[in-house]
Protein backbone atom coordinates (compact mmCIF):
# COMPACT_ATOMS: atom_id res chain seq x y z
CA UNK A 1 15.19 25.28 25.28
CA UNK A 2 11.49 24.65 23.43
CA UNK A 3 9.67 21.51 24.07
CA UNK A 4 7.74 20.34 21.29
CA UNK A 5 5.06 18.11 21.55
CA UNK A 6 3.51 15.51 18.43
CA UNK A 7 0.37 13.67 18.15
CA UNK A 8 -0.68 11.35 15.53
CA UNK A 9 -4.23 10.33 15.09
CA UNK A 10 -4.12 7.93 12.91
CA UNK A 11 -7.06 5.03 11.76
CA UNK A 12 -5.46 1.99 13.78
CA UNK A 13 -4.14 3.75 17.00
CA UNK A 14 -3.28 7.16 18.26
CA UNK A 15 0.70 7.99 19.24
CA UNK A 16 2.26 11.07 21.27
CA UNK A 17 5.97 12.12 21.18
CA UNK A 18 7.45 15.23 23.56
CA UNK A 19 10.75 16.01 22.83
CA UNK A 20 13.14 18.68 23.86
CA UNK A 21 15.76 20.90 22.10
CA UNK A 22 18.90 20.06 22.97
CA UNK A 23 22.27 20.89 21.17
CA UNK A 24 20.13 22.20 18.43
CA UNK A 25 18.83 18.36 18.14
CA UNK A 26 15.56 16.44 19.71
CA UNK A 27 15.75 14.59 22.68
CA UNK A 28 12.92 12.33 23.57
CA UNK A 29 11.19 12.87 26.81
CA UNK A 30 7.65 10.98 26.73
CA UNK A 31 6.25 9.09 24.32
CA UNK A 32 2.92 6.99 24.38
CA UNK A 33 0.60 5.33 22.41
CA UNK A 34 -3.22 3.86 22.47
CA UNK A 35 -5.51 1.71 19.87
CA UNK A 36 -8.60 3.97 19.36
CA UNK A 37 -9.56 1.89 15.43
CA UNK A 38 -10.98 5.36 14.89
CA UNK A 39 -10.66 4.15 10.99
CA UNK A 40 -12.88 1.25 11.46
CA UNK A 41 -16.18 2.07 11.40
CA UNK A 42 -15.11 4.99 8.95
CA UNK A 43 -14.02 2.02 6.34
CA UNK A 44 -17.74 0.00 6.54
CA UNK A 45 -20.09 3.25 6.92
CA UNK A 46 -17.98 6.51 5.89
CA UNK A 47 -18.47 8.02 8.98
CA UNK A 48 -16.56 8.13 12.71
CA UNK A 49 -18.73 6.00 15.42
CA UNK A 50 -19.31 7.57 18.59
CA UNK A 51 -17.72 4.46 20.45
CA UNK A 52 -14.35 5.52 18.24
CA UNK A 53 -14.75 8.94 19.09
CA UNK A 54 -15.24 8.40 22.74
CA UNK A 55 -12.23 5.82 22.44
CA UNK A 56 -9.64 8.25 20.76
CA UNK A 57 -10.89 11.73 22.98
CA UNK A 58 -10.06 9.30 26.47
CA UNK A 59 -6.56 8.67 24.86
CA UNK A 60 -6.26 12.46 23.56
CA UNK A 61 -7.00 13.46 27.11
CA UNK A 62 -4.40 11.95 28.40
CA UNK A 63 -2.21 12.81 25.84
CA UNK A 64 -2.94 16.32 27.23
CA UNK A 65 -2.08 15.80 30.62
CA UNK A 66 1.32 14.84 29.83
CA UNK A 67 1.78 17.71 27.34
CA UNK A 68 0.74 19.93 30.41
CA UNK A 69 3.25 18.01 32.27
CA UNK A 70 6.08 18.66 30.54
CA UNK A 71 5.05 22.14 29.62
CA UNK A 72 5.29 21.89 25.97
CA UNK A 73 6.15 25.28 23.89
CA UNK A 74 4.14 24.08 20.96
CA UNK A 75 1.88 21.38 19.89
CA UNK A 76 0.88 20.03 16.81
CA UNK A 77 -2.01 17.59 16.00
CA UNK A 78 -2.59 15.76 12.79
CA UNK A 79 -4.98 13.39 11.10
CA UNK A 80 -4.55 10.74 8.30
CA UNK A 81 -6.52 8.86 6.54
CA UNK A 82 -10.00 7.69 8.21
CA UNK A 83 -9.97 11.54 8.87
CA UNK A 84 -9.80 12.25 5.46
CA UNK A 85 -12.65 9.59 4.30
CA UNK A 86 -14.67 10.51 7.50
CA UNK A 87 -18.22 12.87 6.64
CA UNK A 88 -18.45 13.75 10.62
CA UNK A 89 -14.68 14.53 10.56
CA UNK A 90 -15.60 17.84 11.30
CA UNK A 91 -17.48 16.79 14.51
CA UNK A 92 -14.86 15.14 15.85
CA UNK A 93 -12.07 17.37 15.70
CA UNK A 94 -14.58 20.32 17.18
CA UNK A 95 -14.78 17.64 19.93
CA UNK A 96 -11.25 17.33 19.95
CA UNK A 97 -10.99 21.52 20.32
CA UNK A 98 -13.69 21.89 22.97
CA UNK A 99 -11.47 18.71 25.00
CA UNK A 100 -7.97 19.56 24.51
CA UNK A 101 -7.99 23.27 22.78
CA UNK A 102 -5.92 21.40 20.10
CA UNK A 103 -6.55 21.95 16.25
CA UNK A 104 -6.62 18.81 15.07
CA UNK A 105 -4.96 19.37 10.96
CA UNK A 106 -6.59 16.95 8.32
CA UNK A 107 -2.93 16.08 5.96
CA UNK A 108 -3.08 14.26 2.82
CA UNK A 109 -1.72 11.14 2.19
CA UNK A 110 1.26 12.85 0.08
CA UNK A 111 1.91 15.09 3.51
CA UNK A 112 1.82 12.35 5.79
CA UNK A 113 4.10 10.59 2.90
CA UNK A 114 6.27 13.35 3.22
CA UNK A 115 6.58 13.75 7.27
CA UNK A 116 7.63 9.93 7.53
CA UNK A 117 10.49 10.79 4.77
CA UNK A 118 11.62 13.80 7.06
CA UNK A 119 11.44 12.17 10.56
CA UNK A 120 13.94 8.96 9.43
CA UNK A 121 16.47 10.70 7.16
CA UNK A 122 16.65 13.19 10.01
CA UNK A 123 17.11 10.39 12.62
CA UNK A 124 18.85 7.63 10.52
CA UNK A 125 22.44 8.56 8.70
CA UNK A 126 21.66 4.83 6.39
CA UNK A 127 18.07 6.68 4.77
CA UNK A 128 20.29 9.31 3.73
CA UNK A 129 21.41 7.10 0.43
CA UNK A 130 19.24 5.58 -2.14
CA UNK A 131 16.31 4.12 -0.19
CA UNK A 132 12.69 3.44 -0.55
CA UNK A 133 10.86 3.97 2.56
CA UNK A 134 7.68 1.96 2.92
CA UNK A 135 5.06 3.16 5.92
CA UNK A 136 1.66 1.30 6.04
CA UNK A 137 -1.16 2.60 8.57
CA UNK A 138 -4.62 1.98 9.18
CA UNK A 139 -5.95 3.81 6.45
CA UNK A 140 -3.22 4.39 3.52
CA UNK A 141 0.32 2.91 2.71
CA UNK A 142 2.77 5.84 1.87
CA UNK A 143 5.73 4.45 -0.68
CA UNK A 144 8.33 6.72 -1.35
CA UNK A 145 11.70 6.57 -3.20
CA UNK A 146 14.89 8.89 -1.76
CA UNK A 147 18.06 9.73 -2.71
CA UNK A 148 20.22 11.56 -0.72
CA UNK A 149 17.58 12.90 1.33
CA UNK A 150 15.36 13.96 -1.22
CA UNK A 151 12.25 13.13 -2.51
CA UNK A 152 12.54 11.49 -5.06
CA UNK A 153 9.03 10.27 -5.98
CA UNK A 154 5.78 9.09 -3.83
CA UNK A 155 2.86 7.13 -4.39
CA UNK A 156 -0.08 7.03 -1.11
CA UNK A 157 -2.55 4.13 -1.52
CA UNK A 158 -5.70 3.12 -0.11
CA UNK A 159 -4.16 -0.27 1.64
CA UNK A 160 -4.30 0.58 5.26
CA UNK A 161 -4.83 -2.33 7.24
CA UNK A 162 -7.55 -1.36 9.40
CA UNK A 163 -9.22 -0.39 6.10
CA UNK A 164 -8.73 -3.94 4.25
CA UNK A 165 -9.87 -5.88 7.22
CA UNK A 166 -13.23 -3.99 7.51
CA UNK A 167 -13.72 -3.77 3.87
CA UNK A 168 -12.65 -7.68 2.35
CA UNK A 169 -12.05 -9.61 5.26
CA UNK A 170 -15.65 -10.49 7.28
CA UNK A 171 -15.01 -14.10 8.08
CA UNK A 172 -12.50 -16.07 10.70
CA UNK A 173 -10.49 -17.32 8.95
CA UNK A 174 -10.90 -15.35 5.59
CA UNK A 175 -13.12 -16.92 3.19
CA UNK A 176 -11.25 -17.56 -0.23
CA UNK A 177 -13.06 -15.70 -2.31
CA UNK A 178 -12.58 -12.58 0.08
CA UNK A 179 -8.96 -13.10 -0.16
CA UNK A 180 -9.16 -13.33 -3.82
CA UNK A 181 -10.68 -9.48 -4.15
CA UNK A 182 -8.38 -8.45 -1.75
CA UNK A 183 -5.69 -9.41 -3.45
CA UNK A 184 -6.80 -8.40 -7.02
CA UNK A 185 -7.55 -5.01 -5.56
CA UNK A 186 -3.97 -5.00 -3.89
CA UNK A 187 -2.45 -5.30 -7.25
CA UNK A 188 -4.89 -2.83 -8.81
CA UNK A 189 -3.47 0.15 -5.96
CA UNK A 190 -0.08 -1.25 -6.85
CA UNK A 191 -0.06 -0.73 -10.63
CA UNK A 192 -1.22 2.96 -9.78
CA UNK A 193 2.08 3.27 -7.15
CA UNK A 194 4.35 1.71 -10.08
CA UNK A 195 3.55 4.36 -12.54
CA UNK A 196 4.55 7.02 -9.42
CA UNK A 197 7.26 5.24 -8.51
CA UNK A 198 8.44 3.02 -11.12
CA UNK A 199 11.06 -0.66 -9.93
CA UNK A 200 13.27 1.48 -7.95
CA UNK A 201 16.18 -0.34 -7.64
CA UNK A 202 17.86 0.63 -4.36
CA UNK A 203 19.81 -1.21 -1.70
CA UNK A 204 17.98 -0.51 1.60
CA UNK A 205 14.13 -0.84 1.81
CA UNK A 206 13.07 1.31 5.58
CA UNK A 207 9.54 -0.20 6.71
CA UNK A 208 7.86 2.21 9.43
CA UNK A 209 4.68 1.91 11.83
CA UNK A 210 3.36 -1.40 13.85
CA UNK A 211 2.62 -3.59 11.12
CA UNK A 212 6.27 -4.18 9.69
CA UNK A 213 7.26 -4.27 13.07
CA UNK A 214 5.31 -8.00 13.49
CA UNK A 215 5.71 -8.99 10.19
CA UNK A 216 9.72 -8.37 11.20
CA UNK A 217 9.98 -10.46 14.20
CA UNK A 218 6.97 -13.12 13.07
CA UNK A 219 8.83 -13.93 9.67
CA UNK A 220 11.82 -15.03 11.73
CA UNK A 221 9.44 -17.41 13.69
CA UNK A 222 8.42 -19.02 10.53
CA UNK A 223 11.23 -18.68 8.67
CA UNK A 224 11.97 -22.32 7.11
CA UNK A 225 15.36 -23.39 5.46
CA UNK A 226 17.66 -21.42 7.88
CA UNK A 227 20.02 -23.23 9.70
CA UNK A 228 19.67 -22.99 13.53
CA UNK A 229 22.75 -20.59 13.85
CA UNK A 230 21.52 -18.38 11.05
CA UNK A 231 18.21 -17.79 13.23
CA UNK A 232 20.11 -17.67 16.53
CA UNK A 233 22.09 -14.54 14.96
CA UNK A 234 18.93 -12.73 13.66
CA UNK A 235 17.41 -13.12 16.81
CA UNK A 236 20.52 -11.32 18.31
CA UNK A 237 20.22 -8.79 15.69
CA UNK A 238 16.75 -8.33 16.57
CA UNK A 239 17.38 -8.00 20.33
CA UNK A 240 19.67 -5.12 19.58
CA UNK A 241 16.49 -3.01 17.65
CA UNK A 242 16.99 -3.90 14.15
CA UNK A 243 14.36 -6.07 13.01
CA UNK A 244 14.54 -7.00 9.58
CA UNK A 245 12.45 -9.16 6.93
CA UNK A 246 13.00 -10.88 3.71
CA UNK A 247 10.40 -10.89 1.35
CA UNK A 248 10.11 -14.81 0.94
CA UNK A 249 9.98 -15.00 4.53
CA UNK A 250 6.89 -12.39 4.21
CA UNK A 251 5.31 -14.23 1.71
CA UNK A 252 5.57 -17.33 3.52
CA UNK A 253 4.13 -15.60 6.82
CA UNK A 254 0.96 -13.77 4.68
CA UNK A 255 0.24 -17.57 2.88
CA UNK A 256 0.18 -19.10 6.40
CA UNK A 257 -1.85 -16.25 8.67
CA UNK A 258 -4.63 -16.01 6.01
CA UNK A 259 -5.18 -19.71 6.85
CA UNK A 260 -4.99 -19.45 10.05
CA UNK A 261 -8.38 -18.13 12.80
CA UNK A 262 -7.63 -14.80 14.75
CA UNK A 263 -7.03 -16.99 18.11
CA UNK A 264 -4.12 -18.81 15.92
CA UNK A 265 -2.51 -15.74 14.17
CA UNK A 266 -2.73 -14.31 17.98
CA UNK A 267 0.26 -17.27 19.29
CA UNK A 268 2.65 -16.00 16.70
CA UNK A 269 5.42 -14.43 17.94
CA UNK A 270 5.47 -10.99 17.54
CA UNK A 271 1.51 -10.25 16.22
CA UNK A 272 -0.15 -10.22 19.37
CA UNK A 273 -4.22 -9.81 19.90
CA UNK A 274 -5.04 -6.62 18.53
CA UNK A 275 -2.32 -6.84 15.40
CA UNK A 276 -3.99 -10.32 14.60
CA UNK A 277 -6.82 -8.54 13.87
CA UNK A 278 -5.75 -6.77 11.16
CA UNK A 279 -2.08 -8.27 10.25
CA UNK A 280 -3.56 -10.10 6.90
CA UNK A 281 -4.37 -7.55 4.89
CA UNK A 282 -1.40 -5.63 6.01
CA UNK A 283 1.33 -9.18 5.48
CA UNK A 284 -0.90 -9.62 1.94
CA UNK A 285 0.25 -5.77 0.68
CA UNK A 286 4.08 -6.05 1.89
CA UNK A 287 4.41 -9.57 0.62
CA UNK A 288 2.77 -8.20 -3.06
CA UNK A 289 4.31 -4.88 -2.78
CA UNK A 290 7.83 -6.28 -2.13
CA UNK A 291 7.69 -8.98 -4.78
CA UNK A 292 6.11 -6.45 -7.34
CA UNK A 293 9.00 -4.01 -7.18
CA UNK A 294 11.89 -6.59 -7.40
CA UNK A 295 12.80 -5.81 -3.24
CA UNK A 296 14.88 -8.37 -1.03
CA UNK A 297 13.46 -7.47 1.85
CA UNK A 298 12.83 -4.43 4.33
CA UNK A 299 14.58 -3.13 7.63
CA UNK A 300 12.08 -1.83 10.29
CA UNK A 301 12.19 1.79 11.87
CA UNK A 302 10.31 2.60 14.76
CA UNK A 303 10.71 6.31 13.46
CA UNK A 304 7.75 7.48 11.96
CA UNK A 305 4.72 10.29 11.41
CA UNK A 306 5.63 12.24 14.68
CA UNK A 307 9.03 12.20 14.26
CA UNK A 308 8.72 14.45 10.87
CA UNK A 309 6.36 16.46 12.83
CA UNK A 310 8.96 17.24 15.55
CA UNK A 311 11.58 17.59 13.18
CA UNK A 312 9.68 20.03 11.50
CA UNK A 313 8.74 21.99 14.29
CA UNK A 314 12.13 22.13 15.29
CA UNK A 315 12.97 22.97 11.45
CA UNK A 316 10.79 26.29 12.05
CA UNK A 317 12.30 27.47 15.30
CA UNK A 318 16.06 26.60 14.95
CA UNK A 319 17.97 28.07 11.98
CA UNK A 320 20.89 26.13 12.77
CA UNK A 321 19.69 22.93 13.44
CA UNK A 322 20.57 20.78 10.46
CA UNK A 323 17.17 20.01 9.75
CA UNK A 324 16.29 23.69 9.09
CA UNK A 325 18.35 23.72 5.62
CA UNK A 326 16.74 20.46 4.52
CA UNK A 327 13.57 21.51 5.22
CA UNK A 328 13.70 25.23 3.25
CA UNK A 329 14.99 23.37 0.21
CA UNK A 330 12.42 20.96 0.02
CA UNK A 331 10.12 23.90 0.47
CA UNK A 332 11.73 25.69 -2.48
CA UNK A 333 11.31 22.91 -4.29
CA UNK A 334 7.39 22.85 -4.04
CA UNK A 335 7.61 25.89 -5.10
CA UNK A 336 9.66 25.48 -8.42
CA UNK A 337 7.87 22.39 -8.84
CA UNK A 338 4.88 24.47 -8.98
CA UNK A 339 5.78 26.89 -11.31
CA UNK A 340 6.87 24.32 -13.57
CA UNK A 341 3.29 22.49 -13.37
CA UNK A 342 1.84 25.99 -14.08
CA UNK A 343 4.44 27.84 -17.01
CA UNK A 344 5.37 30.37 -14.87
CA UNK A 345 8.42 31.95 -16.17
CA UNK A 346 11.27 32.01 -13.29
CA UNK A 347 13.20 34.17 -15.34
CA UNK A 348 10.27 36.93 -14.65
CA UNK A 349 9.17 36.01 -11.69
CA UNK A 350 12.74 36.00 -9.88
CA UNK A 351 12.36 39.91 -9.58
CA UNK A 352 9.86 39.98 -7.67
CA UNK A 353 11.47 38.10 -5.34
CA UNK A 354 14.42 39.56 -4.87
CA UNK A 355 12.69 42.95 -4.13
CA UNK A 356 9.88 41.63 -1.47
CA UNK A 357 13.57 40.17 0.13
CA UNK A 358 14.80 43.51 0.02
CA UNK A 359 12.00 45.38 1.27
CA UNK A 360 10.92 42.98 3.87
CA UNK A 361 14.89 43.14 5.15
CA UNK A 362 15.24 46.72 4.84
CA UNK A 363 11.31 47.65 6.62
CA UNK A 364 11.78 45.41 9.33
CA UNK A 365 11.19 48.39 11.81
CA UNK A 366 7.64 49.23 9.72
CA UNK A 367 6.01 45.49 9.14
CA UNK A 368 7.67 43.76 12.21
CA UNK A 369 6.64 40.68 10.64
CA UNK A 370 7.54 37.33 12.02
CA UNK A 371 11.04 36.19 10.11
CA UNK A 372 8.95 32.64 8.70
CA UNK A 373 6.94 35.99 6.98
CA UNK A 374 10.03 36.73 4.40
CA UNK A 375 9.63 32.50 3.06
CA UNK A 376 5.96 33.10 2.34
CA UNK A 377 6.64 36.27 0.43
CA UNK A 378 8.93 34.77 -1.79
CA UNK A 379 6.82 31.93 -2.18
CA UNK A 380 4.18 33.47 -3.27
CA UNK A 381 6.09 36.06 -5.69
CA UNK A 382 7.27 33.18 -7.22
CA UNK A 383 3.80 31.59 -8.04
CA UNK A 384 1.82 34.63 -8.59
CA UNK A 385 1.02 33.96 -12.22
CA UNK A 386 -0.16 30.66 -11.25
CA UNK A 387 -3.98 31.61 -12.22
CA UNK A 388 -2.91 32.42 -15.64
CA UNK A 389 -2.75 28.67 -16.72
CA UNK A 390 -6.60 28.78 -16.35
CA UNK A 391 -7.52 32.17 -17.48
CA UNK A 392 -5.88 35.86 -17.87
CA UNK A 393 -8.99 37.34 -16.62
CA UNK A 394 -9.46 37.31 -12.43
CA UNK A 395 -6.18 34.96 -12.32
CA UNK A 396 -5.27 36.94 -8.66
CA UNK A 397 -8.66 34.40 -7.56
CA UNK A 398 -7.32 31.40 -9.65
CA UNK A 399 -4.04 31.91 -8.48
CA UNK A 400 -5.36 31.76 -4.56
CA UNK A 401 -7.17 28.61 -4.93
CA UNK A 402 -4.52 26.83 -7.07
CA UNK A 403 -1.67 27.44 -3.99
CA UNK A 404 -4.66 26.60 -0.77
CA UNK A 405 -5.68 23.62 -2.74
CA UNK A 406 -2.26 21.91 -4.25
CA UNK A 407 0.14 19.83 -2.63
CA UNK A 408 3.51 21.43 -2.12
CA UNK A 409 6.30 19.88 0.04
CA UNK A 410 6.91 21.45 3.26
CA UNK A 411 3.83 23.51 3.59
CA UNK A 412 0.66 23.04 5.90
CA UNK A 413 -2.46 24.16 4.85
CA UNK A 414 -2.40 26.89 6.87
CA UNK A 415 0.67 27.70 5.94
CA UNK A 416 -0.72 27.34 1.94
CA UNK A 417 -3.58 29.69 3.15
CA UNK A 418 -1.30 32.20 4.43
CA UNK A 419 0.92 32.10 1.28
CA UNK A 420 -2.26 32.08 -0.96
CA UNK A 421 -3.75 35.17 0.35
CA UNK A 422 -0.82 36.93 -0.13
CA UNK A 423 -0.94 36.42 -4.10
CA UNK A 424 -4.86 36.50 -3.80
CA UNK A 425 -4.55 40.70 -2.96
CA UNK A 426 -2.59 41.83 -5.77
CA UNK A 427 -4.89 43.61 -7.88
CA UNK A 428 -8.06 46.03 -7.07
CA UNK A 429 -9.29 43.79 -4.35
CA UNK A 430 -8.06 44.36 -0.87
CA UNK A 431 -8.06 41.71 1.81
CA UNK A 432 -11.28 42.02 4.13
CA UNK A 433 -11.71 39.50 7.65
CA UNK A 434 -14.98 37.97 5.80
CA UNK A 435 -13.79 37.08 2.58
CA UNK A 436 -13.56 33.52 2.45
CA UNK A 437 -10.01 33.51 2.18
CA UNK A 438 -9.29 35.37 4.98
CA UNK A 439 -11.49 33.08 7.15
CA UNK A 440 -9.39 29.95 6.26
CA UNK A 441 -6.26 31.51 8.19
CA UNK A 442 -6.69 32.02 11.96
CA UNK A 443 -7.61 35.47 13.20
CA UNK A 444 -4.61 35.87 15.04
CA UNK A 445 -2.56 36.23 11.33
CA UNK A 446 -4.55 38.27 9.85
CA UNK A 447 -2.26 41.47 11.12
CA UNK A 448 0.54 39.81 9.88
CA UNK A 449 -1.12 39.02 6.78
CA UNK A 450 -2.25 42.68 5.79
CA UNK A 451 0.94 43.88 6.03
CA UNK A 452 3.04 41.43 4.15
CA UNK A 453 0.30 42.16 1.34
CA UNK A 454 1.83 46.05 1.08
CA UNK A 455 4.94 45.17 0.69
CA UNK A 456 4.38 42.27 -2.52
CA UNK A 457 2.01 45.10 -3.85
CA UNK A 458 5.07 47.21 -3.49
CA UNK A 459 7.70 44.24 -5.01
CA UNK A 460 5.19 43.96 -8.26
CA UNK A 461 4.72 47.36 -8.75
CA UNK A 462 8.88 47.77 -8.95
CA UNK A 463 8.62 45.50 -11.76
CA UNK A 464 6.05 47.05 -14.24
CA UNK A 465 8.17 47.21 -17.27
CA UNK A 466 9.51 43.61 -17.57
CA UNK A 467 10.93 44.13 -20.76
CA UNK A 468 13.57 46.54 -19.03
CA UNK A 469 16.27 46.09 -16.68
CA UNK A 470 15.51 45.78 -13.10
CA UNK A 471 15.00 48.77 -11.21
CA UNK A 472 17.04 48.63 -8.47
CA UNK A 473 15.90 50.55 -4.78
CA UNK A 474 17.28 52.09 -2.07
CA UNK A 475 14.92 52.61 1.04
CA UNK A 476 14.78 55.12 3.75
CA UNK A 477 13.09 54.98 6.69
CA UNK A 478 11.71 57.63 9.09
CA UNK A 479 9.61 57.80 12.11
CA UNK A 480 6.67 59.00 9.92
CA UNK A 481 7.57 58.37 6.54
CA UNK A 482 9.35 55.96 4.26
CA UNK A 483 10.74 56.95 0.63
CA UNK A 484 11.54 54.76 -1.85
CA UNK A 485 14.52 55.38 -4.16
CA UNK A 486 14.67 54.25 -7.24
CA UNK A 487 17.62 53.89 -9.86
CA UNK A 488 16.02 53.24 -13.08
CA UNK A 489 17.22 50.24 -15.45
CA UNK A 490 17.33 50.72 -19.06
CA UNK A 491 14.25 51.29 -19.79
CA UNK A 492 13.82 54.25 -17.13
CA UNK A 493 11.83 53.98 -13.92
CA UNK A 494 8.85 55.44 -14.97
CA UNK A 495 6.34 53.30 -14.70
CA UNK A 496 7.27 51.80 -11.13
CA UNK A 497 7.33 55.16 -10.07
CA UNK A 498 3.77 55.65 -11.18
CA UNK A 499 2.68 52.41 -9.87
CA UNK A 500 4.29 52.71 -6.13
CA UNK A 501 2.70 56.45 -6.08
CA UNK A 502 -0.65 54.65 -6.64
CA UNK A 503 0.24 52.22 -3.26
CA UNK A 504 0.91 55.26 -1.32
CA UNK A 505 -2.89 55.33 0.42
CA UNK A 506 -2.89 51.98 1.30
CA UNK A 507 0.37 51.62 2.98
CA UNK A 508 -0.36 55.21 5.05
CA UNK A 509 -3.28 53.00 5.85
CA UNK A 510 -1.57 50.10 6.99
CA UNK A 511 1.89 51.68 8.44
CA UNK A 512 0.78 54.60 9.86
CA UNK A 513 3.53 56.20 7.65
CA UNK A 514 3.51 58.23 4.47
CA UNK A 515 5.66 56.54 1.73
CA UNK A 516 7.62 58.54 -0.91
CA UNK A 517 8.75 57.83 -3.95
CA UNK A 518 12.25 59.53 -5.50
CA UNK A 519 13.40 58.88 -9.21
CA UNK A 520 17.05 58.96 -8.61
């Protein structure tokens, strides 16, 4: 069975995870994790310091070893949010290629948002209710509202803890007036979240990633007004891995550790040396975020960016694995969302569809495209017309950069690229290994790319006269040649006929095949 391999690089610390298939689910067979603070010096200057570099490539190298080690099928590498802020980003992950022959993938804060969601309601039957899941990093703090595994709605802020510590807090302890910013700009990133996300009122609050870990097991530490047996039973909860927090116990802990020096907030149970470094500006954002939104308190997951990147992975190479559904209908989704954003009609674009389905299904034995191939050709049928919400004129090129450039659930940016160029190529212009848009998707696709081209040229040119009925097709396919039936629709056949004649030259080119075209 595959092995799959994960590796975060995030601004506090850097985390791997190598898990097997088993039973068409994960198993876990290596995980570690090392503090690189590649975000710091990216939060005071804007770009990554060569000690930070040096610091995260030593842990990436070993990350390596044991991917090597465990002979891992496939590997995927992402970056969150000093990465995105970073100017020398680009440095660093050529450093990171040159080291490891990883690509290292820059995701937004939405994406990483989204992977979190994934990896827990894949992992934990509870987040499959109403929830709000809560994941706060070095960099960014992801908030996002689910209901029955869905999305639901997502806000990413700029409250990483890595990044309020370098940016408000200079002094040990913090000065007052520090604190005082810092928590006026806390609120300020939490009014944007509430207009995103709204007071959700749900009855489980999931808290991922280090720092709701300590705030977890220091609030019950500090916790004041419990009766001894009351803590004595959380404590047993907590030795059984689920740490929980209520949010006046959080508000009590953030009061008392912004008081306190680094050495002090060190001793408390649960923070350690490195957390205390950077555990006030994270306690100060759950504490405010928790009260803002009306919350009683939050359970902690150790599930987290890695484990949507695994699940995903395993989404993409297992079409029975449960995970696989999920993750094609959150993809579809985007998509719809999409064409919603942008008017496109699904009434007229639905056509399309179904015929690149067809044809990719019935010329397997010409394209011999990859089956993941057949989702990017619907996508982009679907959101073809995006480009005509700007302008009528050259929309094929507004179209392109409106798919590579939004955020749609379930796709990389590759994967955008891919599905871009495909709607990019539908009119005089034909796809060419320099064009820019070509150059964004890796040389080994291009093949693949080319030829899934012919066959949407082929779906729109079955559905010239809109006004009609559908044409429907019957293909036929020969060692040299392919002919296309057609059975017109009401208003004839016609036109497609005319318009697949005109594709003729270009698939000969591509298929080595002539392709005929039959009115039935």
């Amino acid at each position: 069975m595959p092995t799959f391999a994960a590796v975060d690089i995030g601004s506090n610390s850097c985390r791997l995870k190598i898990a097997t298939v088993q039973m068409h689910r994960l198993k876990t067979l290596h995980e570690d994790r090392e503090v690189t603070r590649l975000g710091e010096s990216v939060f005071q200057t804007g770009v990554i310091s060569p000690e930070a570099m040096a610091a995260t490539i030593r842990a990436l190298k070993r990350f390596h070893k044991a991917v090597q080690l465990h002979v891992a099928d496939k590997v995927r590498v992402v970056a969150t949010s000093a990465m995105r802020d970073a100017r020398n980003a680009e440095a660093f992950t050529e450093w990171v290629r040159s080291t490891t022959g990883w690509n290292v993938e820059v995701i937004s804060g939405l994406e990483e948002g989204r992977l979190i969601h994934l990896g827990v309601v894949t992992h934990e039957v509870g987040a499959r209710g109403r929830c709000l899941m809560i994941d706060l990093g070095g960099g960014s703090c992801e908030v996002t509202l689910s209901d029955g595994g869905r999305i639901k709605a997502m806000a990413s802020m700029s409250l990483g803890a890595v990044r309020l510590t370098e940016e408000f807090l200079q002094t040990d302890p913090p000065a007052k007036e520090d604190v005082a910013r810092l928590k006026q700009f806390i609120d300020r990133e939490l009014r944007k979240a509430e207009k995103k996300v709204g007071t959700p009122r749900v009855g489980l609050v999931i808290a991922t990633s280090g720092t709701a870990a300590a705030l977890a097991e220091a609030s019950g530490h500090v916790r004041r007004g419990r009766s001894a047996k009351k803590t004595l039973a959380k404590k047993r909860l907590e030795r059984v891995g689920e740490l929980t927090a209520d949010t006046p116990d959080v508000r009590r802990l953030a009061d008392r550790l912004v008081k306190m020096t680094n050495d002090e907030r060190a001793a408390v149970p649960g923070i350690g040396p490195r957390r205390s470094e950077i555990i006030v500006g994270g306690a100060l954002v759950y504490a405010s975020l928790l009260e803002r939104m009306g919350l009683k308190g939050f359970r902690y997951s150790s599930l987290g960016l890695r484990d949507g990147m695994l699940a995903q992975m395993l989404a993409e190479v297992d079409l029975r694995a449960s995970v696989h559904q999920k993750m094609e209908s959150e993809r579809w989704a985007g998509v719809l969302e999409l064409c919603r954003r942008y008017g496109i009609e699904q009434r007229t674009a639905e056509p399309v569809r179904e015929h690149v389905v067809q044809l990719f299904d019935q010329l397997a034995r010409v394209h011999e495209l990859p089956e993941e191939y057949k989702l990017w050709l619907e996508s982009a049928a679907m959101m073809q017309d995006a480009g005509k919400f700007m302008n009528h004129q050259g929309h094929f090129r507004h179209t392109q950069y409106i798919i590579a450039n939004s955020e749609i659930f379930g796709f990389s940016p590759e994967q955008r690229a891919i599905v871009s160029a495909l709607a990019r190529y539908l009119g005089k212009t034909r796809p060419d290994p320099m064009d820019r848009v070509m150059r964004a998707i890796p040389i080994e696709e291009h093949t693949h790319v080319v030829r899934a081209i012919v066959l949407l040229r082929l779906a729109v040119a079955l559905n010239q006269d809109r006004a009609s009925a559908v044409v429907q097709l019957r293909t036929h396919v020969y060692p040299k040649r392919v002919l296309l039936e057609l059975v017109p629709g009401r208003g004839g056949a016609e036109l497609e006929a005319w318009s697949l004649k005109k594709e003729a030259d270009y698939f000969r080119e591509v298929f080595r095949r002539e392709l005929f075209v039959e009115v039935a």
